[in-house]
N, C-alpha and C. Protein backbone atom coordinates (compact mmCIF):
# COMPACT_ATOMS: atom_id res chain seq x y z
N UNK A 1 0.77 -1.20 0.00
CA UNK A 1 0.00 0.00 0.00
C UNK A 1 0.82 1.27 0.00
N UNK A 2 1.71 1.32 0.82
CA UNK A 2 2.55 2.52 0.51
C UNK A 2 2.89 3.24 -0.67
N UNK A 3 2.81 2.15 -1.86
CA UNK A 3 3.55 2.43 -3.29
C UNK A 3 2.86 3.63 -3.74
N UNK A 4 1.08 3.55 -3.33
CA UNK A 4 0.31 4.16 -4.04
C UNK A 4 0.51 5.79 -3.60
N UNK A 5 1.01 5.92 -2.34
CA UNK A 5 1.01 7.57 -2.00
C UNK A 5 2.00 8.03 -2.57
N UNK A 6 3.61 6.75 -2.79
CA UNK A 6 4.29 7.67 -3.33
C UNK A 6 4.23 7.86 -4.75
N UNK A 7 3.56 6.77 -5.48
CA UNK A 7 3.18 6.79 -6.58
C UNK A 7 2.52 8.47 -6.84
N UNK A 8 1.43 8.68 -6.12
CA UNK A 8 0.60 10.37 -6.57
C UNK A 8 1.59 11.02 -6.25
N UNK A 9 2.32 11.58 -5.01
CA UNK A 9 2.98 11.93 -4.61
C UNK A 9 4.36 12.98 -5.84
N UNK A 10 4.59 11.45 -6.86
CA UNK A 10 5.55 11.94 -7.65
C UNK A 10 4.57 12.14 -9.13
N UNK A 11 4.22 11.70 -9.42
CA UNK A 11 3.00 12.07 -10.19
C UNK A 11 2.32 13.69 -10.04
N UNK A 12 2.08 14.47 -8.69
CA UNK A 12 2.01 15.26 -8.50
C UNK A 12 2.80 16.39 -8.96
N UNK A 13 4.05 15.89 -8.48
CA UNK A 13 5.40 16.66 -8.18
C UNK A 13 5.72 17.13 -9.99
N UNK A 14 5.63 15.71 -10.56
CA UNK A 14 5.18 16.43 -12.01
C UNK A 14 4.58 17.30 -12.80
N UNK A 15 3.38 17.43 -12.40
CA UNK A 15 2.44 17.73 -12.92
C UNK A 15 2.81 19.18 -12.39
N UNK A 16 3.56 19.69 -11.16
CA UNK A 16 3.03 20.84 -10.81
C UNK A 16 4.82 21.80 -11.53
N UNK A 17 6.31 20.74 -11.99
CA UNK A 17 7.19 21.23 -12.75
C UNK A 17 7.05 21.28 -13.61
N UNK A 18 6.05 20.50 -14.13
CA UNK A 18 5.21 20.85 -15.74
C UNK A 18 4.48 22.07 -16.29
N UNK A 19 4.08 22.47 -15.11
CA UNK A 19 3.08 23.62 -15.22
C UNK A 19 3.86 24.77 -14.85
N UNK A 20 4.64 24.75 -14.37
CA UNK A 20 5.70 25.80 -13.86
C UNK A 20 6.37 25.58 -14.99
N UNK A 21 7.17 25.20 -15.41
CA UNK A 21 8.20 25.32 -16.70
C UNK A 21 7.23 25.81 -17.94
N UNK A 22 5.83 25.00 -18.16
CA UNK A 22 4.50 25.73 -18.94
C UNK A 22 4.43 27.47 -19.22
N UNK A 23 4.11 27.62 -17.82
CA UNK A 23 4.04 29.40 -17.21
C UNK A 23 4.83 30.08 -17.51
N UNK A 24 6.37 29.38 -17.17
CA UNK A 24 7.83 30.32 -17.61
C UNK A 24 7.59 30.63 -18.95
N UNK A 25 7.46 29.36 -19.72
CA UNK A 25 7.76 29.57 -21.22
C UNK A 25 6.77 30.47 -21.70
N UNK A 26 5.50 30.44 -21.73
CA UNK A 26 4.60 31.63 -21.96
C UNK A 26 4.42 33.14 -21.71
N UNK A 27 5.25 33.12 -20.31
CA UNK A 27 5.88 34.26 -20.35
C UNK A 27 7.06 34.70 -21.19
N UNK A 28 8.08 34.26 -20.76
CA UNK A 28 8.80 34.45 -21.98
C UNK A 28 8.34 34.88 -23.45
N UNK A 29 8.07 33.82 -23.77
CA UNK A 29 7.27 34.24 -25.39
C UNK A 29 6.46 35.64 -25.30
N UNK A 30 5.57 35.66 -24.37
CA UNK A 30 4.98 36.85 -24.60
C UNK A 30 5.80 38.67 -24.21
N UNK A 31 7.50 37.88 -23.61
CA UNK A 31 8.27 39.38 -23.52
C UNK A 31 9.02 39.38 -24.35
N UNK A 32 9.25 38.81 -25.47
CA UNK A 32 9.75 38.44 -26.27
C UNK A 32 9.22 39.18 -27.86
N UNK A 33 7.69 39.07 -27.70
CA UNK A 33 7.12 39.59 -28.63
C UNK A 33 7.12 41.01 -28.42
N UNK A 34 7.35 41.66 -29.67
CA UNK A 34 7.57 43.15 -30.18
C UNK A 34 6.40 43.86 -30.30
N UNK A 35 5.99 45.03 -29.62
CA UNK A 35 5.21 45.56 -30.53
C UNK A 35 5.58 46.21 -31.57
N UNK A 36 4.89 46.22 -33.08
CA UNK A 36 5.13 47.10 -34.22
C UNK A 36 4.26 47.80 -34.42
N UNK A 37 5.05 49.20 -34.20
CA UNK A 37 4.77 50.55 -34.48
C UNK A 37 4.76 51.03 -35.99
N UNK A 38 3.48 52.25 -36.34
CA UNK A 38 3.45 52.74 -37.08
C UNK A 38 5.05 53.33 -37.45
N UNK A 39 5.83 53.17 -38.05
CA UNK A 39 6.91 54.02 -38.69
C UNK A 39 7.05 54.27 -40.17
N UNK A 40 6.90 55.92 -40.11
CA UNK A 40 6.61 56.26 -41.77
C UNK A 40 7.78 55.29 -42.51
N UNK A 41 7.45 55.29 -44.06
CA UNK A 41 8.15 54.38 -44.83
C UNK A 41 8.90 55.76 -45.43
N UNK A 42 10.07 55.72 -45.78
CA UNK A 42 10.95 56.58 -46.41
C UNK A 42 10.12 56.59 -47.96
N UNK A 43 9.81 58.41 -47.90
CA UNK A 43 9.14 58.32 -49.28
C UNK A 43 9.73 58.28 -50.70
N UNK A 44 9.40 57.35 -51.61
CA UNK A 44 10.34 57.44 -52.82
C UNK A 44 10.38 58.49 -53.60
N UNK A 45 12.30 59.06 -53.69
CA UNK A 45 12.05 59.93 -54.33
C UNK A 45 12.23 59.64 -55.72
N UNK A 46 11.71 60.51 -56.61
CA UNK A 46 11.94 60.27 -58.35
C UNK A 46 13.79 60.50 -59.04
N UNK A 47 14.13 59.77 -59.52
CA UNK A 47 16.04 60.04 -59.67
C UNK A 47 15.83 61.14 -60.61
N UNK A 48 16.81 61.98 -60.67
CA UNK A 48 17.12 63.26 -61.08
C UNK A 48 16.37 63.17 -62.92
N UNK A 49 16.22 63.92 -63.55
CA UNK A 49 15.31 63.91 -64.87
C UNK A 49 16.37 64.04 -65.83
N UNK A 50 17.42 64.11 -65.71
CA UNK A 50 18.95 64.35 -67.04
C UNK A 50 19.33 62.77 -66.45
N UNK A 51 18.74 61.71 -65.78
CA UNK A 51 19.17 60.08 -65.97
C UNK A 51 18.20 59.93 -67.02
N UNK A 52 18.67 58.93 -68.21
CA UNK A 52 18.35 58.09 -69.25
C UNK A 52 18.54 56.73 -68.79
N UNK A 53 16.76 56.49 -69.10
CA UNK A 53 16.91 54.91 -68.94
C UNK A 53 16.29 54.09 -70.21
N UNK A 54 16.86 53.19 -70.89
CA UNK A 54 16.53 52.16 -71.93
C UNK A 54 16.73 51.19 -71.98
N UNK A 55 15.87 50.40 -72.62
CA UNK A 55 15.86 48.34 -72.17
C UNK A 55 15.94 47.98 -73.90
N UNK A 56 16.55 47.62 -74.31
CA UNK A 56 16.45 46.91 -75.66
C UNK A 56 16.73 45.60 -75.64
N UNK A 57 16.69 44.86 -76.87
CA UNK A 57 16.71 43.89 -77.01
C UNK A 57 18.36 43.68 -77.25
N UNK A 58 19.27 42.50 -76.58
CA UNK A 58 20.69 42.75 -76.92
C UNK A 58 21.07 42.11 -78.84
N UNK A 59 21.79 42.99 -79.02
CA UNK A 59 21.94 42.60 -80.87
C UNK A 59 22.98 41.02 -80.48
N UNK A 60 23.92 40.85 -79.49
CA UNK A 60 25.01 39.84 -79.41
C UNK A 60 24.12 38.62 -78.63
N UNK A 61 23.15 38.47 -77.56
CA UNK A 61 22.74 37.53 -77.09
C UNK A 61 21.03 36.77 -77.28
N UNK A 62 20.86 36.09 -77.39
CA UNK A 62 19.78 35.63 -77.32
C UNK A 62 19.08 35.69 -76.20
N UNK A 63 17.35 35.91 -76.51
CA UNK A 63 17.00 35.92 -74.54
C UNK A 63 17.60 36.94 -73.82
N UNK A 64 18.26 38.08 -74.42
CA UNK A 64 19.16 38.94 -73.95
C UNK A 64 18.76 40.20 -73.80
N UNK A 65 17.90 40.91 -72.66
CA UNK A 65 18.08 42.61 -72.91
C UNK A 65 19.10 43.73 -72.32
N UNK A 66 19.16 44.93 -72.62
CA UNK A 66 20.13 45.72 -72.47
C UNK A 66 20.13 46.71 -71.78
N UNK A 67 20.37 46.72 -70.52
CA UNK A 67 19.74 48.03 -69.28
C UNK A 67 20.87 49.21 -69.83
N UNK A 68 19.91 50.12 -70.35
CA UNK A 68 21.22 51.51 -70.63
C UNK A 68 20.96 53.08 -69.68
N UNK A 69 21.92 52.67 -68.99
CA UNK A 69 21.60 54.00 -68.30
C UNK A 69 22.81 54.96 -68.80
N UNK A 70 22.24 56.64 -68.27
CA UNK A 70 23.24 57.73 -68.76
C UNK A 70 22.72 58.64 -68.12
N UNK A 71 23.81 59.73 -68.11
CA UNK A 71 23.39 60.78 -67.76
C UNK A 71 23.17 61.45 -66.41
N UNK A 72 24.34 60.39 -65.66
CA UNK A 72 24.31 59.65 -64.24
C UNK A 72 24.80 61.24 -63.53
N UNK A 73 25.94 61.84 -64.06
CA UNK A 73 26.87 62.61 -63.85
C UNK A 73 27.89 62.46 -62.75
N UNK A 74 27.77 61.48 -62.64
CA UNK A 74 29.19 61.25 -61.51
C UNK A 74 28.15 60.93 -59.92
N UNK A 75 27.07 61.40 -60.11
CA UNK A 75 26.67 61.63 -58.70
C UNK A 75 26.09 61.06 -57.84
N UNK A 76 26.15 59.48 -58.81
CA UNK A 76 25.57 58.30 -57.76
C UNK A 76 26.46 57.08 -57.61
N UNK A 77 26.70 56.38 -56.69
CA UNK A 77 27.23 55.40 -56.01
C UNK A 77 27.29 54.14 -56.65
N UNK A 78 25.47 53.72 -56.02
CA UNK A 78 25.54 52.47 -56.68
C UNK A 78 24.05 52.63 -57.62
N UNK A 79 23.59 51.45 -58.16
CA UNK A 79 22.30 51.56 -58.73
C UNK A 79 22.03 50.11 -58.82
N UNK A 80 20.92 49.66 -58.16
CA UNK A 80 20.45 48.29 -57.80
C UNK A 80 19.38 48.28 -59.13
N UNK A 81 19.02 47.15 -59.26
CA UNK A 81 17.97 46.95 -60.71
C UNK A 81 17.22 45.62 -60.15
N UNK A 82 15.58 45.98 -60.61
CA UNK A 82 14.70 44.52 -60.75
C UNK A 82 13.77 44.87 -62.05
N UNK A 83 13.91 43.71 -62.81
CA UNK A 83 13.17 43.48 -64.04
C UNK A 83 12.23 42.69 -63.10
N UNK A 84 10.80 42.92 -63.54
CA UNK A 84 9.85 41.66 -63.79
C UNK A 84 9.33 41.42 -64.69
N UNK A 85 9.13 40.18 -65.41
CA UNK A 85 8.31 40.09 -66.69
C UNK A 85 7.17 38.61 -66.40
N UNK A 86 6.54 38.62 -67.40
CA UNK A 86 5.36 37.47 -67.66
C UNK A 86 6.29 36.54 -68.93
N UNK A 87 6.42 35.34 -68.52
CA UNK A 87 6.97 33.74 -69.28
C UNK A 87 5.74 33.21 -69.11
N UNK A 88 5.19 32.54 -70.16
CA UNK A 88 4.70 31.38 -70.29
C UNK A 88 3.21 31.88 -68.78
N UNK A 89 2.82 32.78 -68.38
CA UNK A 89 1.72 32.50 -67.59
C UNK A 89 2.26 32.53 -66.19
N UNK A 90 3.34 33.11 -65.91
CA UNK A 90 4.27 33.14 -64.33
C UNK A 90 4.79 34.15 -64.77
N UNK A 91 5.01 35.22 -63.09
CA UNK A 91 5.83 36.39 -63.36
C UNK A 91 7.17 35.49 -62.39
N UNK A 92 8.36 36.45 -63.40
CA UNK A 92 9.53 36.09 -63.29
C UNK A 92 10.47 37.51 -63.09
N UNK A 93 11.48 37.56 -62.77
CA UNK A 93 12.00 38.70 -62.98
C UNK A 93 13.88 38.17 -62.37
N UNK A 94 14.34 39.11 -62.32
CA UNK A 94 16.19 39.18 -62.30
C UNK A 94 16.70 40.61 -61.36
N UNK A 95 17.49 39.97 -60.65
CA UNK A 95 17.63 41.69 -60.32
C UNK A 95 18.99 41.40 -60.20
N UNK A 96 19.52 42.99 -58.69
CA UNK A 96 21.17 42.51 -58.76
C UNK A 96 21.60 42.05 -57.16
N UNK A 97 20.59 41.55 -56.71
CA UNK A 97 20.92 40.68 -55.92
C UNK A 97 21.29 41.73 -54.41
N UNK A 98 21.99 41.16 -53.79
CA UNK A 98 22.72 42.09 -52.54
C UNK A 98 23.94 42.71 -52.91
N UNK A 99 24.48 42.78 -54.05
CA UNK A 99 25.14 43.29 -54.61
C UNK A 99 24.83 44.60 -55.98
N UNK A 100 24.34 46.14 -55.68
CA UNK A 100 24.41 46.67 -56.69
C UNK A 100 25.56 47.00 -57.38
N UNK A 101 24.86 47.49 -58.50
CA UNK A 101 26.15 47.75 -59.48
C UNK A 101 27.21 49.10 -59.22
N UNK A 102 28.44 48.86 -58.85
CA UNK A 102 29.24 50.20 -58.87
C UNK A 102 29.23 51.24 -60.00
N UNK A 103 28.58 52.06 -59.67
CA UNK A 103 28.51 53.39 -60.86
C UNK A 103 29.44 54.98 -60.28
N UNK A 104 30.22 54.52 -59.16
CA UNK A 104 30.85 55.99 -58.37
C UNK A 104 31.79 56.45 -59.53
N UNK A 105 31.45 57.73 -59.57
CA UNK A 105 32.22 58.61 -60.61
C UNK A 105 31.59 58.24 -62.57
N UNK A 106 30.87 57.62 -62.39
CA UNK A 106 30.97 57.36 -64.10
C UNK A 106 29.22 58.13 -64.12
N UNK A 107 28.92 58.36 -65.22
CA UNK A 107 28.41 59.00 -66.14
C UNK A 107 27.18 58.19 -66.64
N UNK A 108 27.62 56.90 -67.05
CA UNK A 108 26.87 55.95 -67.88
C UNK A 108 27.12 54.24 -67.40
N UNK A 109 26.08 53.44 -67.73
CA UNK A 109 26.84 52.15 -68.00
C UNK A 109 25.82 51.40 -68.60
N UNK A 110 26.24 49.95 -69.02
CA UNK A 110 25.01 49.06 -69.55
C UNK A 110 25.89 47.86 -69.36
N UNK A 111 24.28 47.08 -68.71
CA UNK A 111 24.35 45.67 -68.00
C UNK A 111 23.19 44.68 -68.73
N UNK A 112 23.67 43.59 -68.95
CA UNK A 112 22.89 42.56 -70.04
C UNK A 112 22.43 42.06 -68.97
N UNK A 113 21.35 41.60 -69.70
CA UNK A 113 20.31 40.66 -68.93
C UNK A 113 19.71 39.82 -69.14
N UNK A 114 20.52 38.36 -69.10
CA UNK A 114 19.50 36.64 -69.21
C UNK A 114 18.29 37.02 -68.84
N UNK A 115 17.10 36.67 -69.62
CA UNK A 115 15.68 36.38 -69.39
C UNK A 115 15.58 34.90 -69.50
N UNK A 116 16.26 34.21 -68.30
CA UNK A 116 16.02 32.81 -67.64
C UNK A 116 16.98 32.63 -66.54
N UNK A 117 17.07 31.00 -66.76
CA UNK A 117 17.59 30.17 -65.14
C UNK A 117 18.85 29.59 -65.95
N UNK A 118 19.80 30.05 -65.51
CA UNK A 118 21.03 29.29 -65.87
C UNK A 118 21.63 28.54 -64.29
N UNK A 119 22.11 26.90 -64.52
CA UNK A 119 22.59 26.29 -63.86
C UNK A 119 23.82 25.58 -64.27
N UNK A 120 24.85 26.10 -63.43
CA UNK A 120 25.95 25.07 -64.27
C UNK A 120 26.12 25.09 -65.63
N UNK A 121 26.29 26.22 -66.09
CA UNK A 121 25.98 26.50 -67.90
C UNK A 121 25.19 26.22 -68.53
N UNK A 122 24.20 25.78 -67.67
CA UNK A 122 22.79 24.85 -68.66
C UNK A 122 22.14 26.16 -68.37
N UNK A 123 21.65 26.97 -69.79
CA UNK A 123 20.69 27.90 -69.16
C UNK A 123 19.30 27.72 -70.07
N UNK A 124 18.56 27.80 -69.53
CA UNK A 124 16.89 27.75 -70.11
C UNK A 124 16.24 29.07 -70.14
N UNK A 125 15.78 29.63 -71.27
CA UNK A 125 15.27 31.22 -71.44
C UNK A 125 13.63 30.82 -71.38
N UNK A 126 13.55 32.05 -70.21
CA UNK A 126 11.78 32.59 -69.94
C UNK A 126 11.14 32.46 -71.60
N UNK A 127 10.41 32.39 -72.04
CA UNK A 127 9.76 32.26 -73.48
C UNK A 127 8.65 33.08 -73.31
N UNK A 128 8.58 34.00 -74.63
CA UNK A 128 7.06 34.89 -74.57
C UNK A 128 7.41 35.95 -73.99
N UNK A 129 7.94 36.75 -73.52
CA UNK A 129 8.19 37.80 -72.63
C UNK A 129 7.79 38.83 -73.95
N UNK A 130 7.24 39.78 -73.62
CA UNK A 130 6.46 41.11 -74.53
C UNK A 130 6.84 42.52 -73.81
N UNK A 131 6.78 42.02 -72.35
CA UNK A 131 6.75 43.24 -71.66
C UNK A 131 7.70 43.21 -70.11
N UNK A 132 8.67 44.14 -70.09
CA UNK A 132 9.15 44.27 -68.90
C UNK A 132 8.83 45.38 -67.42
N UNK A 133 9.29 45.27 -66.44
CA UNK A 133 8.91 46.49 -65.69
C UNK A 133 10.01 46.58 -65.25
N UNK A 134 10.98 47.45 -64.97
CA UNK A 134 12.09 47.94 -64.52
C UNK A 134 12.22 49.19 -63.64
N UNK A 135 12.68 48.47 -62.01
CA UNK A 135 12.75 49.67 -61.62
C UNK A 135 14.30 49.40 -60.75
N UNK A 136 15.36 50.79 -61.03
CA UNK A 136 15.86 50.86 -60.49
C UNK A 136 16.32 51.94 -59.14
N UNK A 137 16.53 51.23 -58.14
CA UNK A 137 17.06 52.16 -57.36
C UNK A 137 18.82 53.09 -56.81
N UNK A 138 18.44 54.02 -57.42
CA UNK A 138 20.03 54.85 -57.52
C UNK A 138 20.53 55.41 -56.07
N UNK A 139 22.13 55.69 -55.44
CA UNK A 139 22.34 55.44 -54.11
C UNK A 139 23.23 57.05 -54.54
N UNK A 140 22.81 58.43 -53.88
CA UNK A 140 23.99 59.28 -54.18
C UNK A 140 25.37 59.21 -53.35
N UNK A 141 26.39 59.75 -53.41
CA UNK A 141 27.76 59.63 -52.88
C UNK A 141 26.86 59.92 -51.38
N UNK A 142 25.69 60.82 -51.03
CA UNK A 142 25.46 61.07 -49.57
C UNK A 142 24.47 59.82 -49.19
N UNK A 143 24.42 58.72 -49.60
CA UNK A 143 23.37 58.02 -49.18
C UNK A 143 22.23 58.09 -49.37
N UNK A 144 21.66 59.21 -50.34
CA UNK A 144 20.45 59.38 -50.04
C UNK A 144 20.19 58.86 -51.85
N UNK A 145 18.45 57.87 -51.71
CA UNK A 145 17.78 57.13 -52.42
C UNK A 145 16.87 57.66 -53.59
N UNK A 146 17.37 57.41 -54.84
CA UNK A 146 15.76 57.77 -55.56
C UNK A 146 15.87 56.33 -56.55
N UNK A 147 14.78 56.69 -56.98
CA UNK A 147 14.47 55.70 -57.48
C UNK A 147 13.54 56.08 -59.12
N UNK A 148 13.83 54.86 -60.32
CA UNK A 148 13.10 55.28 -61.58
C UNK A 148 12.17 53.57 -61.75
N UNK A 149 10.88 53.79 -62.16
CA UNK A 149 10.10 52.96 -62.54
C UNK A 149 9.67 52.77 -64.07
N UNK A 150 9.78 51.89 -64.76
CA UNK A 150 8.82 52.16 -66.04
C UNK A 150 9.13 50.41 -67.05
N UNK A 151 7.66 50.66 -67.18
CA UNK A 151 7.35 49.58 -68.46
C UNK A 151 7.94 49.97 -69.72
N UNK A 152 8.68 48.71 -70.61
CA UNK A 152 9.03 48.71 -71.70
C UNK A 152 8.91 47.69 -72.50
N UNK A 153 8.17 47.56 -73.33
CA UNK A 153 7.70 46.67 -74.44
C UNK A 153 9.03 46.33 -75.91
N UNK A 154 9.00 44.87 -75.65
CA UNK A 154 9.41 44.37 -76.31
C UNK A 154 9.24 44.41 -77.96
């Protein structure tokens, strides 16, 4: 007969480090969680109106278009790029990754652009593409952001 008291006994003793380690953790979690605050979004500004932007088709590559910018004047840093387009019934797009493009001090540049998935030299081109959207964002020597948007038809 004894077995049985200590039997509840530890059975108890469980049930009540269960519920205590329970409690901790829920607390926790709940000081843990952030509140998020309204914080304005940095408003986009438009990049200066003497930048030239053009997308052509490349004359040397297949599946190939041609980001041409100009007119930079020395006065931006870097300039990040995202194409999106429509393949086959899926939007797809390319950008430059966590890496923009160095433009400090130059004027102009132009960067080609696979419209597909290359692996290991095997590359497969998006098909059907008619229409792109391109927007890039330009970085001045002070850090500060603008940005150009626009559709261009194939």
């Amino acid at each position: 007969m004894p077995k049985k008291p200590l039997l509840f006994g530890i059975l108890a003793a469980l049930v009540v480090i269960t519920g205590v380690v329970v409690v901790k953790s829920i607390s926790r979690s709940r000081q843990a969680q952030t509140v998020v605050e309204d914080v304005p979004s940095e408003e986009v500004v438009p990049v200066d109106a003497t930048v030239s932007v053009q997308l052509v088709k490349s004359r040397s590559r297949a599946n190939t278009v041609a980001l041409e910018v100009s007119g930079m004047g020395g006065t931006y840093t870097t300039v990040a790029y995202e194409l999106t387009y429509e393949s086959q019934g899926l939007i797809k797009g390319v950008n430059s990754g966590s890496k923009p493009i160095d433009v400090a001090g130059k004027d102009a540049f132009e960067r080609e652009v696979y419209l597909g998935t290359c692996s290991k030299n095997d590359c497969k081109p998006d098909v059907g593409v008619k229409k792109i959207s391109v927007t890039l964002e330009f970085t001045d020597t002070a850090g500060k952001k603008s940005q150009f948007s626009k559709d261009y038809e194939l």
